[in-house]
Protein backbone atom coordinates (compact mmCIF):
# COMPACT_ATOMS: atom_id res chain seq x y z
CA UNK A 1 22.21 8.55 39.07
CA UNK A 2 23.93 11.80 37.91
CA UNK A 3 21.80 14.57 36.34
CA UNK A 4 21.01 14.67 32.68
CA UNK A 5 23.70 16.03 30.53
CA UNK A 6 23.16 19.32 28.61
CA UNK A 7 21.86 18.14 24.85
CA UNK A 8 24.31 21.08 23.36
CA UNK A 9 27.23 18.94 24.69
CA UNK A 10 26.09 15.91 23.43
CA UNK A 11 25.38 17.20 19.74
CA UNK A 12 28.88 18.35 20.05
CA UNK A 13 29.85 14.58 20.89
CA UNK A 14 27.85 13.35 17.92
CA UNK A 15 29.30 16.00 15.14
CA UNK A 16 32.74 15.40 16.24
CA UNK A 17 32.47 12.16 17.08
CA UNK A 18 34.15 12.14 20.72
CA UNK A 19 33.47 10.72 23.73
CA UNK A 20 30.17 8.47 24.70
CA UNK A 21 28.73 10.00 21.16
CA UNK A 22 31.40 9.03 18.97
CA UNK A 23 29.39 5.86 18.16
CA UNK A 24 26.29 8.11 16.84
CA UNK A 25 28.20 9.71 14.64
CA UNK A 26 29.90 6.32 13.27
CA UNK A 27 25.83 4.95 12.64
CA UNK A 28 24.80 8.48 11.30
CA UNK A 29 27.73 8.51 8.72
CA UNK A 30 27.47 4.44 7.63
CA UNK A 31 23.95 4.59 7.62
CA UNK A 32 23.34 8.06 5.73
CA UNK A 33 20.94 6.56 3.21
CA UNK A 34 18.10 5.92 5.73
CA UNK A 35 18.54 9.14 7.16
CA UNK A 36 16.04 10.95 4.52
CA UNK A 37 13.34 10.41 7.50
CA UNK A 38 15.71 11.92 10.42
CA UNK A 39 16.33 14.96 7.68
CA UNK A 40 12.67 15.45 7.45
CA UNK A 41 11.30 15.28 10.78
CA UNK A 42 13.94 17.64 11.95
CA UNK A 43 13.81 20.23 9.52
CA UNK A 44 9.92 20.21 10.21
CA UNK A 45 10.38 20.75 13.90
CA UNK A 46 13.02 23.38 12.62
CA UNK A 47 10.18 25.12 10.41
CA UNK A 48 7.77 24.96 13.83
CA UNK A 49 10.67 27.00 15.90
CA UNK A 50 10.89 29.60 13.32
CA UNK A 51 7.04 29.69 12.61
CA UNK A 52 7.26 28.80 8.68
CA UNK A 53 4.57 26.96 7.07
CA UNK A 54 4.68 23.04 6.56
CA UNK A 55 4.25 21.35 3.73
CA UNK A 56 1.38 17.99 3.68
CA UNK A 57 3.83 15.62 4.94
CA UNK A 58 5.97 17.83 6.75
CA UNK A 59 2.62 18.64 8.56
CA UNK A 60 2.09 15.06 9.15
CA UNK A 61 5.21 14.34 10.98
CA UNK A 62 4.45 16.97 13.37
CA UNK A 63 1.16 16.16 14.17
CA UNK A 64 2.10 12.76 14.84
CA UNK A 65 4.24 13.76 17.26
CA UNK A 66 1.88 15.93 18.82
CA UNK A 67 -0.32 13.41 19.12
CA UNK A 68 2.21 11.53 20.91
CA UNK A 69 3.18 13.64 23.35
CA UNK A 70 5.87 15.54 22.58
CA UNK A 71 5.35 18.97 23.70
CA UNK A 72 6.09 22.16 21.48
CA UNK A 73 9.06 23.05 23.80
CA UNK A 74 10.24 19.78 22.79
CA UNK A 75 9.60 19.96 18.83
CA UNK A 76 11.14 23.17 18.76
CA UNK A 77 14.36 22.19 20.95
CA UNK A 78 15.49 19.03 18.80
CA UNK A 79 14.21 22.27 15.52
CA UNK A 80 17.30 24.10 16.81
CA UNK A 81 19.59 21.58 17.20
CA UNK A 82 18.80 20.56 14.16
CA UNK A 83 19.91 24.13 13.32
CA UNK A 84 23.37 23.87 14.88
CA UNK A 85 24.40 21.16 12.60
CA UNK A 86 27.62 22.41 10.57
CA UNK A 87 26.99 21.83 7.03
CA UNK A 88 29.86 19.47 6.37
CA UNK A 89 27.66 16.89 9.58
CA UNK A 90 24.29 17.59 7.14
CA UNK A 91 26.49 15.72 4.40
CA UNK A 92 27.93 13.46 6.52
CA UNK A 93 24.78 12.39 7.68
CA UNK A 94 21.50 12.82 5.31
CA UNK A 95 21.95 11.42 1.70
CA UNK A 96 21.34 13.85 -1.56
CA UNK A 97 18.58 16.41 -1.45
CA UNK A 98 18.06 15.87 2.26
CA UNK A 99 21.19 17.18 3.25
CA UNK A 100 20.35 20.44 1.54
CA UNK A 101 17.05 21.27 3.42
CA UNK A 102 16.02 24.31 5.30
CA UNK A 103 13.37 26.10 7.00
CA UNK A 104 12.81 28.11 3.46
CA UNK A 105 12.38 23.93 1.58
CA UNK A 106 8.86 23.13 0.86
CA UNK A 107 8.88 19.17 0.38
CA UNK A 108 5.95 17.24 -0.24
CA UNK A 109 4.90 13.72 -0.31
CA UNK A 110 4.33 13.60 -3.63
CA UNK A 111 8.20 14.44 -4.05
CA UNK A 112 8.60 11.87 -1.54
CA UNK A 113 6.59 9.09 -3.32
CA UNK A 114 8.53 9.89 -6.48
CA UNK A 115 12.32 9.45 -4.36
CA UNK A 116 11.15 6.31 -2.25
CA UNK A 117 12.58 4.02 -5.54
CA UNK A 118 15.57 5.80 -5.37
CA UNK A 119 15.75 5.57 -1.47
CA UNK A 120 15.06 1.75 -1.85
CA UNK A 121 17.56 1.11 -4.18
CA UNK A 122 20.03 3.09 -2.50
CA UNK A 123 19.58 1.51 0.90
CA UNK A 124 19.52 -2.39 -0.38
CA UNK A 125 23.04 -1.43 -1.76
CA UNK A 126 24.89 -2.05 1.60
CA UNK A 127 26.05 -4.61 2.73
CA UNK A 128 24.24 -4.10 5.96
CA UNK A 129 20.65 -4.93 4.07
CA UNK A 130 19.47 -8.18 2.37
CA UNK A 131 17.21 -8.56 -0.16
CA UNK A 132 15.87 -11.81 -1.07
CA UNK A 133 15.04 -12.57 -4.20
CA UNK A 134 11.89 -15.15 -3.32
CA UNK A 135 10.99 -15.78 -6.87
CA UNK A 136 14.37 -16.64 -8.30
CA UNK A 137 13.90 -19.37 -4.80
CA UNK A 138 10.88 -20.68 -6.21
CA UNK A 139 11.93 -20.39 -9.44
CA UNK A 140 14.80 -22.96 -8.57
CA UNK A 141 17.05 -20.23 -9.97
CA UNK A 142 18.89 -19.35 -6.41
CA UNK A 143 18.56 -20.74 -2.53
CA UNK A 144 18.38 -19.28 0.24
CA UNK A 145 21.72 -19.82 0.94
CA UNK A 146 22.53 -17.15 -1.65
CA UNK A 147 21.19 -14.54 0.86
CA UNK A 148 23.51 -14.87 3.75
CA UNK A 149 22.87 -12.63 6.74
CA UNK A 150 25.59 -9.56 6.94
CA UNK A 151 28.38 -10.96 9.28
CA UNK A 152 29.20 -9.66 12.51
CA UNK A 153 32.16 -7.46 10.66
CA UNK A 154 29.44 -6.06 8.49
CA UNK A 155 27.17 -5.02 11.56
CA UNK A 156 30.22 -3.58 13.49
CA UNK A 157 30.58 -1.77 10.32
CA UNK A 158 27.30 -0.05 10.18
CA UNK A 159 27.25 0.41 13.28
CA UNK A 160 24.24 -2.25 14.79
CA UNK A 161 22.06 -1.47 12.23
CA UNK A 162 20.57 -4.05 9.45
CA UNK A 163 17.36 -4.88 7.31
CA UNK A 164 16.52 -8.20 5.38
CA UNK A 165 13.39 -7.81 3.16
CA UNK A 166 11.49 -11.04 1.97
CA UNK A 167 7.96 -10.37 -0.05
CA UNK A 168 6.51 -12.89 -2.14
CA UNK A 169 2.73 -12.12 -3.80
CA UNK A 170 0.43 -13.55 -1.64
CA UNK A 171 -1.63 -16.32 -3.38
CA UNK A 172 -3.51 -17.99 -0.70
CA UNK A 173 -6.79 -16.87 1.32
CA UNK A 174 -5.66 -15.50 4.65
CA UNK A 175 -6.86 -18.04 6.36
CA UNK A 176 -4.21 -19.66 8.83
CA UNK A 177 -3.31 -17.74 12.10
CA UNK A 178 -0.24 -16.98 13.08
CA UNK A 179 1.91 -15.76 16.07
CA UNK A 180 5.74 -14.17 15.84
CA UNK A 181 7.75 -13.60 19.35
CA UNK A 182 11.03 -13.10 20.65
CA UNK A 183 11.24 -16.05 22.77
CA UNK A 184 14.84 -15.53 24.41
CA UNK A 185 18.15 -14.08 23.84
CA UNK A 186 21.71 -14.54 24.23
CA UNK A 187 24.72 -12.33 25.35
CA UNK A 188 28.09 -13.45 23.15
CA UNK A 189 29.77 -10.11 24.53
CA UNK A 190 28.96 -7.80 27.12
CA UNK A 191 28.78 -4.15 26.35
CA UNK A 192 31.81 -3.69 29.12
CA UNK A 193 34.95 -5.43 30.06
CA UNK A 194 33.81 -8.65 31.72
CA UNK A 195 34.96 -7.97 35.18
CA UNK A 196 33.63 -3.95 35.40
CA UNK A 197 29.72 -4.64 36.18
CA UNK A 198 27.49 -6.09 34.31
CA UNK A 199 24.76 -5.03 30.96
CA UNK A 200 21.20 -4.13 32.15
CA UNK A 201 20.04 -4.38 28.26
CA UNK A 202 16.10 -3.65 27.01
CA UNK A 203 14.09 -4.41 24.16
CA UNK A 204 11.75 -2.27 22.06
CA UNK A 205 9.70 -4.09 19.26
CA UNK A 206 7.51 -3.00 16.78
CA UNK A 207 5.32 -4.13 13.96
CA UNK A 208 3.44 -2.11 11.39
CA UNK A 209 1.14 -2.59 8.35
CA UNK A 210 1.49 0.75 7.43
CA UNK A 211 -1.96 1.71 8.91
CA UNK A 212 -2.00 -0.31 12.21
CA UNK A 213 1.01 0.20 14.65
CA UNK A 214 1.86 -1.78 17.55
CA UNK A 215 5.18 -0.60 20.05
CA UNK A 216 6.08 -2.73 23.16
CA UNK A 217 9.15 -3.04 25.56
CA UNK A 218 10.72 -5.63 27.49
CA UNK A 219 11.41 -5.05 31.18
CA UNK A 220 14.98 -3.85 31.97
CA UNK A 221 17.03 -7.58 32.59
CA UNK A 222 18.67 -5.82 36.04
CA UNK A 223 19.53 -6.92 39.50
CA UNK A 224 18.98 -10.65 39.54
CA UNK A 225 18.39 -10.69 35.84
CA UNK A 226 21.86 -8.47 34.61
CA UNK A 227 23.51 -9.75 31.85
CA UNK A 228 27.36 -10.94 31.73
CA UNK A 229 29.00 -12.55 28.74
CA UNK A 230 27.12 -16.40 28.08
CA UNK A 231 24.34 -15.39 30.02
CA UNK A 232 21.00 -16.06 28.21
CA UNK A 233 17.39 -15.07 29.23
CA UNK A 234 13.93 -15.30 28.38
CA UNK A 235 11.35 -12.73 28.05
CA UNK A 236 8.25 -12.81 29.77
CA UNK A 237 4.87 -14.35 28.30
CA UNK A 238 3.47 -11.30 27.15
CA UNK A 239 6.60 -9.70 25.93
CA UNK A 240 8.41 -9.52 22.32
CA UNK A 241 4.95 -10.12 20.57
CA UNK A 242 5.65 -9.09 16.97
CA UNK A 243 2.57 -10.74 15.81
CA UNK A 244 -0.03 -10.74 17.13
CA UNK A 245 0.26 -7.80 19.23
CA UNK A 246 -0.83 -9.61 22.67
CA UNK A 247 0.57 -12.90 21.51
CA UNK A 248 -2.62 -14.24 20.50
CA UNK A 249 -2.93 -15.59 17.00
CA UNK A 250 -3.83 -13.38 14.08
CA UNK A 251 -3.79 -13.79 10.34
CA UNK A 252 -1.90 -11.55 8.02
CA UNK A 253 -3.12 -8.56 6.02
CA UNK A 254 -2.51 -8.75 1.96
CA UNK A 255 0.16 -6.19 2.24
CA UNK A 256 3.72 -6.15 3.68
CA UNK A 257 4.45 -5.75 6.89
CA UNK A 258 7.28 -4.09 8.93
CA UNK A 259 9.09 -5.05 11.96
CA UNK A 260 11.83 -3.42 14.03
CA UNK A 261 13.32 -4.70 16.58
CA UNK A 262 15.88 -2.05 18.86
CA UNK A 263 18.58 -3.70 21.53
CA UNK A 264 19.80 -0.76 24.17
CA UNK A 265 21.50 -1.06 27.33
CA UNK A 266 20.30 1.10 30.07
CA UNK A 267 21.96 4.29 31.50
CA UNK A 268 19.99 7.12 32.21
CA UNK A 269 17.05 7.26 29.99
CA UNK A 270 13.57 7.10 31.71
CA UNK A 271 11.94 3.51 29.91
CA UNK A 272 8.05 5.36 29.41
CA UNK A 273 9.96 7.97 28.13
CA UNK A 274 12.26 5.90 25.61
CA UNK A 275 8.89 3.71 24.85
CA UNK A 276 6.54 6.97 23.88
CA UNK A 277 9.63 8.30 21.22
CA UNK A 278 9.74 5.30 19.84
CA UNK A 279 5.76 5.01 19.59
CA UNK A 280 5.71 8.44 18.05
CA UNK A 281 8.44 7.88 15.40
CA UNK A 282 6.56 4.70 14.20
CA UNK A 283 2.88 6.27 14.52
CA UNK A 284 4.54 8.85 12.29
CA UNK A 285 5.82 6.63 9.58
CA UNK A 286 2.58 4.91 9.45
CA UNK A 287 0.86 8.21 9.16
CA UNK A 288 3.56 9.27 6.31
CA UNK A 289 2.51 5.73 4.67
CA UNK A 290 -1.14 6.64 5.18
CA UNK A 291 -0.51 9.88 3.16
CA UNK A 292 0.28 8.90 -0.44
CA UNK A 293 -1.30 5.64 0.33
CA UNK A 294 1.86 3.02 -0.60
CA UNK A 295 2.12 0.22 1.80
CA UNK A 296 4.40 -1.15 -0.62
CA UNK A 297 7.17 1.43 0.90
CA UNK A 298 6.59 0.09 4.66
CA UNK A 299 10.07 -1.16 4.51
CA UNK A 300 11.89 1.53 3.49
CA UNK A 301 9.89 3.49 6.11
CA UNK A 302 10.19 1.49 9.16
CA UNK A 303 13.77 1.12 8.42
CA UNK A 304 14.25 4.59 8.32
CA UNK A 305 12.72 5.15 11.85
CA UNK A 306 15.64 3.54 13.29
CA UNK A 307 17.74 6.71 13.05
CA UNK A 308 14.76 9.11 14.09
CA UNK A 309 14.83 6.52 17.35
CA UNK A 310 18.50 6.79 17.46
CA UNK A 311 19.00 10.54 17.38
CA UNK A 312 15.96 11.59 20.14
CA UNK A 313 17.18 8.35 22.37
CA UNK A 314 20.84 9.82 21.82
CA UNK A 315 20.06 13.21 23.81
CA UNK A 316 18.58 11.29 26.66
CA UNK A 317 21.89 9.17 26.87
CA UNK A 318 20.96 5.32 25.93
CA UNK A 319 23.47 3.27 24.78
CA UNK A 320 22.30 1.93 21.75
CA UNK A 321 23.81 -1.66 21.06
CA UNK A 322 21.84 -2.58 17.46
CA UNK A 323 18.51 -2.90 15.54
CA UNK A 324 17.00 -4.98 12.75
CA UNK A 325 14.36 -4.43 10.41
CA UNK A 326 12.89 -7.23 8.74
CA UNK A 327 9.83 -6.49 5.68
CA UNK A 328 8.31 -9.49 4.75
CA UNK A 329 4.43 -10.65 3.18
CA UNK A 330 2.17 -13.66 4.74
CA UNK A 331 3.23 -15.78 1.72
CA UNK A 332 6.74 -15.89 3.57
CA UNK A 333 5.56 -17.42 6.00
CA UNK A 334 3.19 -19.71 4.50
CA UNK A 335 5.80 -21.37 2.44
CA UNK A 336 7.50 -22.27 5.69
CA UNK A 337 4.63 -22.90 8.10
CA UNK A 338 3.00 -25.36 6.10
CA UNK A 339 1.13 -27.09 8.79
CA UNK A 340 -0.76 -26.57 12.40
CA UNK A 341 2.08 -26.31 14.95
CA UNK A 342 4.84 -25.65 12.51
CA UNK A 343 7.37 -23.09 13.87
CA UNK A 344 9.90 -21.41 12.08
CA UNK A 345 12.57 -19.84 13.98
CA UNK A 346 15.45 -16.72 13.27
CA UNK A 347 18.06 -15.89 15.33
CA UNK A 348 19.56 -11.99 13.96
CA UNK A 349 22.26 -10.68 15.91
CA UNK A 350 22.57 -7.14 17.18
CA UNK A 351 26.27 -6.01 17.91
CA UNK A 352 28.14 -2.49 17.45
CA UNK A 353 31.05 -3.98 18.36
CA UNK A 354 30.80 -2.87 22.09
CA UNK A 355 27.97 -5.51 22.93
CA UNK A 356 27.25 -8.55 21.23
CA UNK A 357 23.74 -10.44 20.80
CA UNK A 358 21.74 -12.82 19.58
CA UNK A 359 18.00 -12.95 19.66
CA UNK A 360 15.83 -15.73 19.04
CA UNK A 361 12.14 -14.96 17.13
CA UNK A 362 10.21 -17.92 16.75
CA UNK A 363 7.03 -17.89 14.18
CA UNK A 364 4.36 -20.74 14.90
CA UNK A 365 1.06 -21.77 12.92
CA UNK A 366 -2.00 -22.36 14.70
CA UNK A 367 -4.83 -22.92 12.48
C-alpha cells in the first residue's frame, strides 16, 4: 500500500478539480447548499489555529471534536487548509453568508436557528432531495407516487448525494417496537472497468434523534467477499442496524429522527479511523441540535454532515461512491407497519456515476 499522499496536493485536486479529486469538487459545487455545516466547522478549526475566540456554537463544534478524538494538531491542520481555499472555491462551494466567513466572523446559533428555514428551503429545492408531502397523502389530495425518488441521472448529477424527508405528527402512544436494517445490497456497476480488479466497498450508518447518536460500519466486503458487477451480499447479523442500535427492537421517540447512510470503496483510509470522523461529525450535529434546542432541524443537520464526512474522508483518500439521508417521524412508519410482523422495505440507490448500488433497508414491527 503506497504512503499517504500530502493533503496540500490533494486540496489542490479538489479546488481544481483534477485527478482522483475532481469528483469532490463536482459534490462540493452541486451540493453547495448543505455545505453551511462544512463552512462552519472549518472556519472554527481556522479560528483555533490562529487563537481567536469562538463563538457558542462555533465552540460546540470544536469540543465535539475534541471529545472525539481529534487532536489539536489535527483541528488546526484541516483550520489552514481551510485557509488556502481561493475565494472563487469558498463560492463555489459554501452557499450565501457562509462563503464569506473568516477567522475575524463571530456566528452564533441563534443566527443559525434564524437561517435553518432558509437552509431548509434552499436544500429541498434540488432535485437531489424529496420532500413528501404526508398530509396532502392522507388528505387524498396526492400519492405517493407523486414523490418519485431522484433518478440515477439526478444522483450522477449531484454527485451520490440525496435526502427524502417524510414527517407526519405523531398521534399514537409509542407503544409498538420497531427494528430498521440494511439487510443486503446489490452492485449494478462496479466502481472500475469490469475486467481491472474488483470493488472492496464499506458501509457507515447512522441514526440520530438529535440528542442520542448511534455510528456503526460494515466490515470491508474483500477477498472472498469483493464485489464485481451483479454481485450481491448480505451484511452480517449485527450490522446496518439503523434502529435499534444493536438490532433489538425499540420504540420511537416523539420527535424526528435522522438517518445517514455513506457507501465508500476502500483505498487507503484506515476503517477506525474513517469510523471515529464520522462519529465526531454526527456527535457534533447532535450537540449543535442540543444547543438551540430544535429537533425539528435534525434533517437539515444530519444531511449536512455528509459533506463534513466527505471533506475529512477526502484527505485520507476514500473513494466516496454515494450517501442518503432519510428524516422521517414514528407515525411514518406506523401507517405502514400496521400489524406484528409487518415489514416495510426501501431499496435507495447510491451511484456517482463511477459505482453503482442498490441497498436494501427493511423496517419490521414486533409488538
Amino acid at each position: 500500500m503506497p504512503p499517504p499522499r500530502e493533503k496540500g496536493k490533494i486540496l489542490d485536486e479538489i479546488v481544481n478539480g483534477k485527478g482522483k479529486q475532481a469528483k469532490f469538487r463536482k459534490k462540493f459545487a452541486k451540493n453547495k447548499e448543505r455545505n453551511w455545516l462544512l463552512a462552519l466547522t472549518l472556519n472554527s478549526f481556522a479560528k483555533v489555529d490562529e487563537g481567536e475566540s469562538l463563538s457558542d456554537v462555533e465552540n460546540t463544534i470544536v469540543e465535539a471534536a475534541r471529545e472525539a478524538g481529534l487532536g489539536e494538531d489535527e483541528i488546526k491542520e484541516h483550520g489552514r487548509l481551510y485557509k488556502q481555499l481561493p475565494e472563487q472555491a469558498r463560492r463555489d462551494f459554501f452557499p450565501g453568508k457562509f462563503a464569506q466567513f473568516n477567522t475575524k466572523t463571530k456566528y452564533t446559533a441563534d443566527e443559525l436557528k434564524s437561517d435553518l428555514p432558509r437552509i431548509e428551503e434552499s436544500i429541498f429545492r434540488q432535485p437531489n432531495a424529496v420532500n413528501i408531502d404526508l398530509e396532502a397523502i392522507h388528505a387524498g389530495e396526492a400519492h405517493e407516487r407523486d414523490f418519485p425518488l431522484p433518478s440515477k441521472e439526478v444522483l450522477v448529477e449531484y454527485g451520490g448525494s440525496a435526502i427524502l424527508r417524510a414527517v407526519a405528527p405523531n398521534s399514537t402512544p409509542p407503544n409498538p417496537t420497531y427494528t430498521i436494517k440494511a439487510v443486503e445490497f446489490l452492485c449494478n456497476d462496479e466502481t472500475l472497468v469490469d475486467w481491472w480488479g474488483s470493488d472492496e466497498p464499506y458501509w457507515i450508518f447512522n441514526s440520530t434523534t438529535g440528542v442520542a447518536v448511534t455510528t456503526s460500519r460494515s466490515h470491508i466486503f474483500k477477498d472472498a467477499e469483493e464485489v464485481d458487477t451483479g454481485t450481491k451480499r448480505s451484511f452480517l447479523p449485527t450490522e446496518g442496524c439503523l434502529w435499534g442500535p444493536t438490532c433489538a427492537p425499540s420504540d420511537f421517540p416523539g420527535g424526528e429522527i435522522g438517518v445517514h447512510i455513506e457507501l465508500w470503496e476502500h483505498d487507503y483510509g484506515d476503517p477506525a479511523e474513517i469510523q471515529k470522523y464520522v462519529g465526531w461529525a454526527f456527535s457534533g450535529a447532535a450537540a449543535v441540535l442540543k444547543l438551540f434546542g430544535a429537533t425539528s432541524w435534525i434533517g437539515t443537520v444530519v444531511d449536512a454532515v455528509g459533506s463534513v464526512i466527505v471533506w475529512f474522508l477526502g484527505f485520507i483518500d476514500e473513494d466516496h461512491i454515494g450517501d442518503w439521508t432519510f428524516v422521517f417521524t414514528r407515525q411514518v412508519l406506523e401507517d405502514r407497519l400496521v400489524k406484528v410482523g409487518n415489514v416495510w422495505t426501501q431499496r435507495p440507490r447510491f451511484t456517482d456515476g463511477d459505482g453503482d448500488y442498490t441497498l436494501t433497508v427493511s423496517a419490521q414491527r414486533f409488538a
